[in-house]
Protein backbone atom coordinates (compact mmCIF):
# COMPACT_ATOMS: atom_id res chain seq x y z
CA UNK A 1 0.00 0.00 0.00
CA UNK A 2 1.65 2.89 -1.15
CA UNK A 3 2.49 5.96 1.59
CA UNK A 4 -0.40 7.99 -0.46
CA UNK A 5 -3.43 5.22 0.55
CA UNK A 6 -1.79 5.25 4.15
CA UNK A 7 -2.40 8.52 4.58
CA UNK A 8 -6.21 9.01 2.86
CA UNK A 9 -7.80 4.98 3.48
CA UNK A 10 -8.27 4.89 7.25
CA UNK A 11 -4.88 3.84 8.84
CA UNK A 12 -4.61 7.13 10.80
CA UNK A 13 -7.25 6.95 13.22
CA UNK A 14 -9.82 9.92 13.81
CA UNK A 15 -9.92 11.16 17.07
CA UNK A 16 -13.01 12.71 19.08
CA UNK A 17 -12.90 16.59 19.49
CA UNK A 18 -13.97 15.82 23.06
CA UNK A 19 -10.99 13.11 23.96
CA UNK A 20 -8.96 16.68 23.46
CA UNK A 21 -9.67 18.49 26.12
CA UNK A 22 -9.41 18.14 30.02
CA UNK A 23 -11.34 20.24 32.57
CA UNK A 24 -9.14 22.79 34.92
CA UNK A 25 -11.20 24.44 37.47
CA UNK A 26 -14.32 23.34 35.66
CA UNK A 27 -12.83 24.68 32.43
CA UNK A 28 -12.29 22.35 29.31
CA UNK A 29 -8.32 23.37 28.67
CA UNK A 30 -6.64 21.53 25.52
CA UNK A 31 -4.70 18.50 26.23
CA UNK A 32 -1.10 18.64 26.12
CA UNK A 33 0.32 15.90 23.71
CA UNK A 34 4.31 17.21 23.71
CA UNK A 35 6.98 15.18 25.39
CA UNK A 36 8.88 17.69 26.60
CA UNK A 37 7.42 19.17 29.99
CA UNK A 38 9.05 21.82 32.23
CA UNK A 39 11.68 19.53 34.13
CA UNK A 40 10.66 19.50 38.04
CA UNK A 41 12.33 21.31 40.54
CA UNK A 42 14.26 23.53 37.68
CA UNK A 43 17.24 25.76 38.79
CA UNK A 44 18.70 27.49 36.09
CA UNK A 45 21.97 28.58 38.26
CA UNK A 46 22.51 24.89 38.61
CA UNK A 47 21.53 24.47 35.55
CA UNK A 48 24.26 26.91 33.91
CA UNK A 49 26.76 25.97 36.12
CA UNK A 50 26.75 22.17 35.50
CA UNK A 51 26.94 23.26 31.30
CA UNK A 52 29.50 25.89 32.48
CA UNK A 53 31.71 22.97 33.92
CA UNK A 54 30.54 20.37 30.63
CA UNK A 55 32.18 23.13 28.12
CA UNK A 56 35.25 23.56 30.15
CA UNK A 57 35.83 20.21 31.09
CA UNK A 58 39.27 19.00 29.50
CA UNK A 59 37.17 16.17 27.18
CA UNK A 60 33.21 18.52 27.10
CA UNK A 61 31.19 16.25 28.76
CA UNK A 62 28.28 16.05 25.78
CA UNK A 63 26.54 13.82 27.10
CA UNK A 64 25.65 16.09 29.56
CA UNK A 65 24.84 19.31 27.63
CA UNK A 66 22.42 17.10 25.80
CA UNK A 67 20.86 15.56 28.68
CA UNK A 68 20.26 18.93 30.21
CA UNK A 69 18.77 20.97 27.45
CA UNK A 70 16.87 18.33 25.82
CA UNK A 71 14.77 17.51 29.43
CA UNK A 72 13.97 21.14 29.93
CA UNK A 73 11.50 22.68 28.27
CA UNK A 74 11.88 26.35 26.10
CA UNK A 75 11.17 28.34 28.48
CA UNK A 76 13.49 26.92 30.94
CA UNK A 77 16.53 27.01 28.27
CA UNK A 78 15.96 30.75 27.82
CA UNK A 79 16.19 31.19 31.60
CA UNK A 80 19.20 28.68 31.37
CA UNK A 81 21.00 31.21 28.48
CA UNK A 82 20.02 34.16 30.58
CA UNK A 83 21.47 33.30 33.90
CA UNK A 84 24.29 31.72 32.27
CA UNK A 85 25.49 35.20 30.53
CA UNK A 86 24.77 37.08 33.82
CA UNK A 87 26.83 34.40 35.81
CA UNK A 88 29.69 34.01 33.42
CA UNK A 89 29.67 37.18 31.11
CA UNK A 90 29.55 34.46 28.07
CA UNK A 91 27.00 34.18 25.57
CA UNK A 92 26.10 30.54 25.83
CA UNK A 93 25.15 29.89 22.34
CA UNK A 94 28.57 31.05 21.41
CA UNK A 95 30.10 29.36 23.66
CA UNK A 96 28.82 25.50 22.96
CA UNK A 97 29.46 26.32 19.01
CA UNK A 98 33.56 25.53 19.12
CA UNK A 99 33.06 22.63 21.40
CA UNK A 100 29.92 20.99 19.95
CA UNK A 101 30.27 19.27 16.50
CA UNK A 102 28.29 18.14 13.27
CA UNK A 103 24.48 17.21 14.12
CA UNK A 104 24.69 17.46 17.53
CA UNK A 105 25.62 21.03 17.42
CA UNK A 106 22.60 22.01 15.29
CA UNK A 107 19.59 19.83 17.65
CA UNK A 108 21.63 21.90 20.65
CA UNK A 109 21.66 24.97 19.12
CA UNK A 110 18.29 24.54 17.58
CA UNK A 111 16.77 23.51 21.44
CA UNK A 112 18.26 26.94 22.63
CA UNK A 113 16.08 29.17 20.45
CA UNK A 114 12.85 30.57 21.09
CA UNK A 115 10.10 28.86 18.71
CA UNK A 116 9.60 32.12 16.61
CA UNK A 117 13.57 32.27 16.26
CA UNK A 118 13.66 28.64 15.02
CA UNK A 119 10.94 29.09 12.62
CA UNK A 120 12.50 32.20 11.46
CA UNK A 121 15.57 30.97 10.96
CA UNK A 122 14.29 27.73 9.18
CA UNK A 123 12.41 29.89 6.65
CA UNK A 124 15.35 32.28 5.73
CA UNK A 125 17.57 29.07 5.49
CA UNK A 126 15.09 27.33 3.24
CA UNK A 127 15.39 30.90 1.24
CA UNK A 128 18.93 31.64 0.86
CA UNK A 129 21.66 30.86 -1.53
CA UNK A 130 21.15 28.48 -4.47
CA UNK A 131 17.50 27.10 -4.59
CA UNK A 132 14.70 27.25 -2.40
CA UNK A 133 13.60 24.86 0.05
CA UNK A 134 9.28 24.76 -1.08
CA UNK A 135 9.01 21.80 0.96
CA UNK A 136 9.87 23.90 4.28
CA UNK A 137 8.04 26.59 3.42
CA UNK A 138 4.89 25.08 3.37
CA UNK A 139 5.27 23.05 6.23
CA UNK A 140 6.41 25.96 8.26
CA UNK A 141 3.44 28.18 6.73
CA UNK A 142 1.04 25.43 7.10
CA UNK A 143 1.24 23.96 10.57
CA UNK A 144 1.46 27.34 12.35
CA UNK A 145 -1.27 29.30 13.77
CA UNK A 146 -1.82 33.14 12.75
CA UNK A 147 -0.83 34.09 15.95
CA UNK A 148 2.75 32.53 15.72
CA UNK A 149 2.85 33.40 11.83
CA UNK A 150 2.70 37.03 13.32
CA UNK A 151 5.34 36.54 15.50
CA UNK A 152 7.81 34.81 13.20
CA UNK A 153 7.36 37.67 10.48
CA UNK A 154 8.31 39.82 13.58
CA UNK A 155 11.48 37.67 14.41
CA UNK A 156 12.49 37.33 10.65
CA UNK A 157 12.13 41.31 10.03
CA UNK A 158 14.55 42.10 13.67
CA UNK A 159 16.68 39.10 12.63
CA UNK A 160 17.91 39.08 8.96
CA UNK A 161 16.38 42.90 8.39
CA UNK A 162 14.04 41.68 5.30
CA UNK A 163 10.21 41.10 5.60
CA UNK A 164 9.38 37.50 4.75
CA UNK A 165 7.06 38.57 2.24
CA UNK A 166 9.69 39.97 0.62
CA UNK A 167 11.80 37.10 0.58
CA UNK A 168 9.21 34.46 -0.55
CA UNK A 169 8.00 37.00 -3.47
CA UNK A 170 11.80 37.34 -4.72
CA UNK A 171 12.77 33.42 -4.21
CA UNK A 172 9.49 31.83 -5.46
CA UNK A 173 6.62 32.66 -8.49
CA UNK A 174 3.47 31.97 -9.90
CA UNK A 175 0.66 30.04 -8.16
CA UNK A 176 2.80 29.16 -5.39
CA UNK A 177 3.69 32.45 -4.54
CA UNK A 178 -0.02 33.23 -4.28
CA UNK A 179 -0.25 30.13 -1.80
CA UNK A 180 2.45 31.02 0.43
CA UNK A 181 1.47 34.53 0.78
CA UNK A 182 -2.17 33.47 1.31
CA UNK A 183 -0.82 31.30 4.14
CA UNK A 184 1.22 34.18 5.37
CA UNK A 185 -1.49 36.85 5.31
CA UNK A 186 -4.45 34.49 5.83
CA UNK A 187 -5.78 34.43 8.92
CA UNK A 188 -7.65 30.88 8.95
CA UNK A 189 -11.13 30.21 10.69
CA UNK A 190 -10.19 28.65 14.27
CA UNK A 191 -13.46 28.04 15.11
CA UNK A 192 -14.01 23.66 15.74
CA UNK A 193 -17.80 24.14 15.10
CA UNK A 194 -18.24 22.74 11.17
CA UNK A 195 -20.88 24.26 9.05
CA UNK A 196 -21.88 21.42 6.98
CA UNK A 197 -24.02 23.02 4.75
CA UNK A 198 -20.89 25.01 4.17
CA UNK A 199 -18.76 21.56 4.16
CA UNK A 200 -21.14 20.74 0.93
CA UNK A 201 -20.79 24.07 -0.89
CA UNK A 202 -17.20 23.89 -0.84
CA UNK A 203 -16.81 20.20 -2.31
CA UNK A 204 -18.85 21.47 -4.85
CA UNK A 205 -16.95 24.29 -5.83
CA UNK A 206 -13.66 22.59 -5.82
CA UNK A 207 -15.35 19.54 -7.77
CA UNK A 208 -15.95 22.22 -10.32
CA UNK A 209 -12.78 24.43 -9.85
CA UNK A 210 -10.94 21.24 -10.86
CA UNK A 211 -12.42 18.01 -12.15
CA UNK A 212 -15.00 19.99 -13.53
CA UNK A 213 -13.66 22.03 -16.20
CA UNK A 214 -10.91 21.53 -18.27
CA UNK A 215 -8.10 23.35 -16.56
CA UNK A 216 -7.84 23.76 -12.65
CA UNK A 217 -8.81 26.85 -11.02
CA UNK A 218 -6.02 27.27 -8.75
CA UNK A 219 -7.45 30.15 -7.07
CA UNK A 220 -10.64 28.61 -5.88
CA UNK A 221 -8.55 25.99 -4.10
CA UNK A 222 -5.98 28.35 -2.63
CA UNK A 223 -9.06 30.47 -1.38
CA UNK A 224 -11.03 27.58 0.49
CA UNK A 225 -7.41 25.37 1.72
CA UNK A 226 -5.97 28.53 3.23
CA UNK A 227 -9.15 30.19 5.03
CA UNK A 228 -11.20 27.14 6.21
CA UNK A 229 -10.46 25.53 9.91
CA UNK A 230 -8.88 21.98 10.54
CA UNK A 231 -12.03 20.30 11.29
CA UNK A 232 -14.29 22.14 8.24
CA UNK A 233 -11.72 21.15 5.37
CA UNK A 234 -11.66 17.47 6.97
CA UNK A 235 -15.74 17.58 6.35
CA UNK A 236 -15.30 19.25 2.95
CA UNK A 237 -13.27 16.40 1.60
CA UNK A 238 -15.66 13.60 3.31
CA UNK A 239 -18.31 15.35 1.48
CA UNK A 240 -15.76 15.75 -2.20
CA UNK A 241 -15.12 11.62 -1.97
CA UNK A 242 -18.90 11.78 -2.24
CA UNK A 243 -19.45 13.57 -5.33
CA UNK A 244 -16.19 12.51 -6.86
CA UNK A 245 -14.54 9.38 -8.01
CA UNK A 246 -11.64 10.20 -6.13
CA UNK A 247 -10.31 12.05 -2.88
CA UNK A 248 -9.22 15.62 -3.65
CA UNK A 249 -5.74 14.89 -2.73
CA UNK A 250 -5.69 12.62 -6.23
CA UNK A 251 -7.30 15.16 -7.96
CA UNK A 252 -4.84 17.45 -7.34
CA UNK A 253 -2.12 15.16 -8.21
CA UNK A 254 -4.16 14.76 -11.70
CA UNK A 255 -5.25 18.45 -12.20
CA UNK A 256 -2.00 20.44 -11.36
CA UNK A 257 2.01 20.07 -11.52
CA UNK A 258 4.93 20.94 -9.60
CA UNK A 259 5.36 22.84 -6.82
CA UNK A 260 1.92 24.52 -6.26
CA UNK A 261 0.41 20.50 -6.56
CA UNK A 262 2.81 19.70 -3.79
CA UNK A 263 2.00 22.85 -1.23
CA UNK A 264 -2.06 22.04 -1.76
CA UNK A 265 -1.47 18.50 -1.28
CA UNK A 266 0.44 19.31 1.79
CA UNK A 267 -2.28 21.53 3.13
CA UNK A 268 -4.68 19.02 2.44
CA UNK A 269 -2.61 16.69 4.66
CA UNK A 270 -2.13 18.93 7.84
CA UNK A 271 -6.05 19.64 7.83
CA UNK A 272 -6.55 15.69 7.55
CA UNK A 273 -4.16 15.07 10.25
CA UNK A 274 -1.45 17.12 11.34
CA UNK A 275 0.12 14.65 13.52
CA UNK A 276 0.00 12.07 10.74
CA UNK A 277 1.47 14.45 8.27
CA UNK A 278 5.25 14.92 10.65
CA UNK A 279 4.95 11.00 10.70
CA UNK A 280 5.06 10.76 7.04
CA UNK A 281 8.09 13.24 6.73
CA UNK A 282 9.97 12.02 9.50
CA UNK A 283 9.85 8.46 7.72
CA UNK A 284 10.98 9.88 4.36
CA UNK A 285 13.64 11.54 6.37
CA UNK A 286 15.12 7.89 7.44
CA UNK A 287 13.91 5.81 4.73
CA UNK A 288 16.61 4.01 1.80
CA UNK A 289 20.30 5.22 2.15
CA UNK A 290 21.33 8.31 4.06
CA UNK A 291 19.05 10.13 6.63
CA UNK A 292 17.63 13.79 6.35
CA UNK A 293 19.28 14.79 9.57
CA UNK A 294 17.87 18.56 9.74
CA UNK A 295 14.51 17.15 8.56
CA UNK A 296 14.46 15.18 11.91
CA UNK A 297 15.90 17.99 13.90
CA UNK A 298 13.56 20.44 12.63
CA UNK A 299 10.46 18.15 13.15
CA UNK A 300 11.58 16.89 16.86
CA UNK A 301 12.34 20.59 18.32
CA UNK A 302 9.23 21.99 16.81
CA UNK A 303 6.81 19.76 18.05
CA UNK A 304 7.99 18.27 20.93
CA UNK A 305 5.92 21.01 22.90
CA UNK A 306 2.95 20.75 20.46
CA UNK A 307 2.00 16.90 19.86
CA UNK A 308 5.09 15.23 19.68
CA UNK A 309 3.23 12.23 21.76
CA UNK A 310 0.48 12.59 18.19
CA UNK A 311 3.62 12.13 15.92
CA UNK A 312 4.90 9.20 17.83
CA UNK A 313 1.25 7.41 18.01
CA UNK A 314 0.26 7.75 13.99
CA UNK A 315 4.07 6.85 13.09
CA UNK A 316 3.60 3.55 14.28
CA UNK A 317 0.27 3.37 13.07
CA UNK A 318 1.13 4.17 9.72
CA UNK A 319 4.54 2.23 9.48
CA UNK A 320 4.07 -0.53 12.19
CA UNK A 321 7.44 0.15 13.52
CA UNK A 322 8.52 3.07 16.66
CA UNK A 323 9.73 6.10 15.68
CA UNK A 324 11.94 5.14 18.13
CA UNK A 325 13.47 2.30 16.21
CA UNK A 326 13.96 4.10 13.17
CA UNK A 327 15.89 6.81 15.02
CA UNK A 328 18.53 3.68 16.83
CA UNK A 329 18.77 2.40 12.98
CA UNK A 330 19.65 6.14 11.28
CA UNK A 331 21.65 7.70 13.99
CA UNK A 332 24.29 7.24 17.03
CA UNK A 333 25.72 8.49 19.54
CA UNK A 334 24.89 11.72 22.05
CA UNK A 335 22.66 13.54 18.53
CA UNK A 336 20.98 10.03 19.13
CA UNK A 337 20.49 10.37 22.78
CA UNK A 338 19.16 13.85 22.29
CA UNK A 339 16.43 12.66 19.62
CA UNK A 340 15.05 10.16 21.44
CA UNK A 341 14.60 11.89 24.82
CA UNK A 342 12.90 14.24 22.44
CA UNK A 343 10.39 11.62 21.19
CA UNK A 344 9.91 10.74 25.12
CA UNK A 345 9.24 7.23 26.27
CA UNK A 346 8.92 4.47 23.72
């Protein structure tokens, strides 16, 4: 069964709005599915001191430095950097760069920044030099809420003085300019209440806008993918498989090419299932010969305060193997150790 009918025929299992929740003080409060949780009785002196004496150790202790930033959680790192540059006048990002090496250096350093700064700094890397990076665009772009899309274009503008909009319109074109911008600018219906009647409507215009005439109105698709919640476009496509002879995401593979096909596809995906959509690329990222090591970096720091513990669940769903496993067969040493306390227990 190929990845495609994984991901659209039923082996990702739907989950009940109401299983996500918990009540706090009679309150229904979202469930929290990362693995990494604030690390109890946190002291960030301690802390700074311990990765003070790992640095200058005569052999730096690495197993250490990993072990400490990859149990605390972000918030607890930034205190960590803070106190650490107040106690020893040292910038500690600067100062774990000469001793730290290869991919261990860039989960550490990754860890260390705030989640706007990471997702800044992923975009304008997936932006500069030869060739752009589409497929981190859209993840980025697509998995974030408008709230933190706000506060990444913030980050990007202080950090690399550009505005992101900028940099997308000058390093991509056409259709799939108009999607990342839309994603950008968009600011997409949060509400978990689905409007069927609305659900209907909207299979029926993108029936039309694509299998319907002869050439794809990209627009029309662009429009609905990039305004409509989670839990509507899930609906919309229930309702599409039931006008259509197939789900939209083959329609889109049949109607349109290249890289705007891939970014609607991807969409698609994230509204289906975000969870189940990291699963898929962290597999890619280890599967046949060599391993996409800042694919798994980039998926394990960003999520592993979001739904990490989601990731973890569909990937063996989907693959009948751990996550877990995969990492022990693509990786070694202390970059291992740091991945899989970031994937918590197995």
């Amino acid at each position: 069964m190929s990845l495609f009918k994984k991901f659209f025929k039923g082996i990702i299992h739907n989950r009940d709005p109401k299983e996500e929740t918990v009540n706090v003080k009679e309150k229904p409060k979202p469930k929290y599915y990362g693995t990494v949780t604030p690390y109890p009785n946190f002291n960030a002196s301690s802390d700074a001191s311990i990765l003070q004496s790992a640095i200058q150790s005569k052999k730096v202790d690495e197993d250490v430095i990993g072990a400490i930033l990859a149990k605390r959680n972000n918030e607890q790192r930034q205190k960590i950097k803070a106190v650490y540059e107040s106690s020893f006048g040292k910038n500690l990002v600067k100062s774990l760069t000469p001793v730290l090496r290869s991919h261990l250096e860039d989960v550490v350093l990754a860890l260390l920044m705030p989640p706007a700064q990471f997702d800044a700094y992923l975009l304008r890397r997936a932006t500069k030099g030869l060739g752009t990076d589409e497929d981190v665009l859209v993840e980025v772009l697509a998995t974030r809420s408008y709230a933190e899309i706000q506060e990444i274009k913030k980050v990007f503008k202080q950090e690399y003085q550009k505005e992101l909009e900028e940099v997308i319109k000058e390093e991509t074109g056409g259709d799939f300019t108009t999607a990342l911008l839309a994603m950008l600018n968009t600011k997409r219906d949060q509400n978990t209440a689905v409007d069927m009647e609305l659900a209907k409507k909207d299979a029926k215009i993108l029936f039309e806008a694509g299998e319907g005439i002869g050439k794809a109105n990209v627009s029309t698709f662009i429009n609905i993918l990039t305004t409509r919640s989670g839990p509507q476009l899930s609906k919309t496509f229930q309702h599409y498989a039931a006008i259509s002879d197939v789900t939209l995401p083959k329609a889109l593979q049949m109607e349109l090419k290249g890289d705007i096909e891939d970014c609607l596809i991807d969409i698609v995906k994230c509204a289906w299932n975000t969870p189940a959509f990291f699963a898929e690329k962290l597999n890619r990222a280890m599967k046949g010969h060599g391993t996409s090591d800042h694919t798994l970096i980039r998926i394990l720091v960003s999520r592993s305060e979001v739904d990490l513990q989601k990731v973890v669940e569909e990937y063996r769903a989907m693959f009948e193997r751990t996550l877990h496993e995969d990492i022990l067969n693509d990786t070694k040493g202390h970059y291992q150790k740091v991945l899989l306390a970031l994937c918590g227990p197995s």
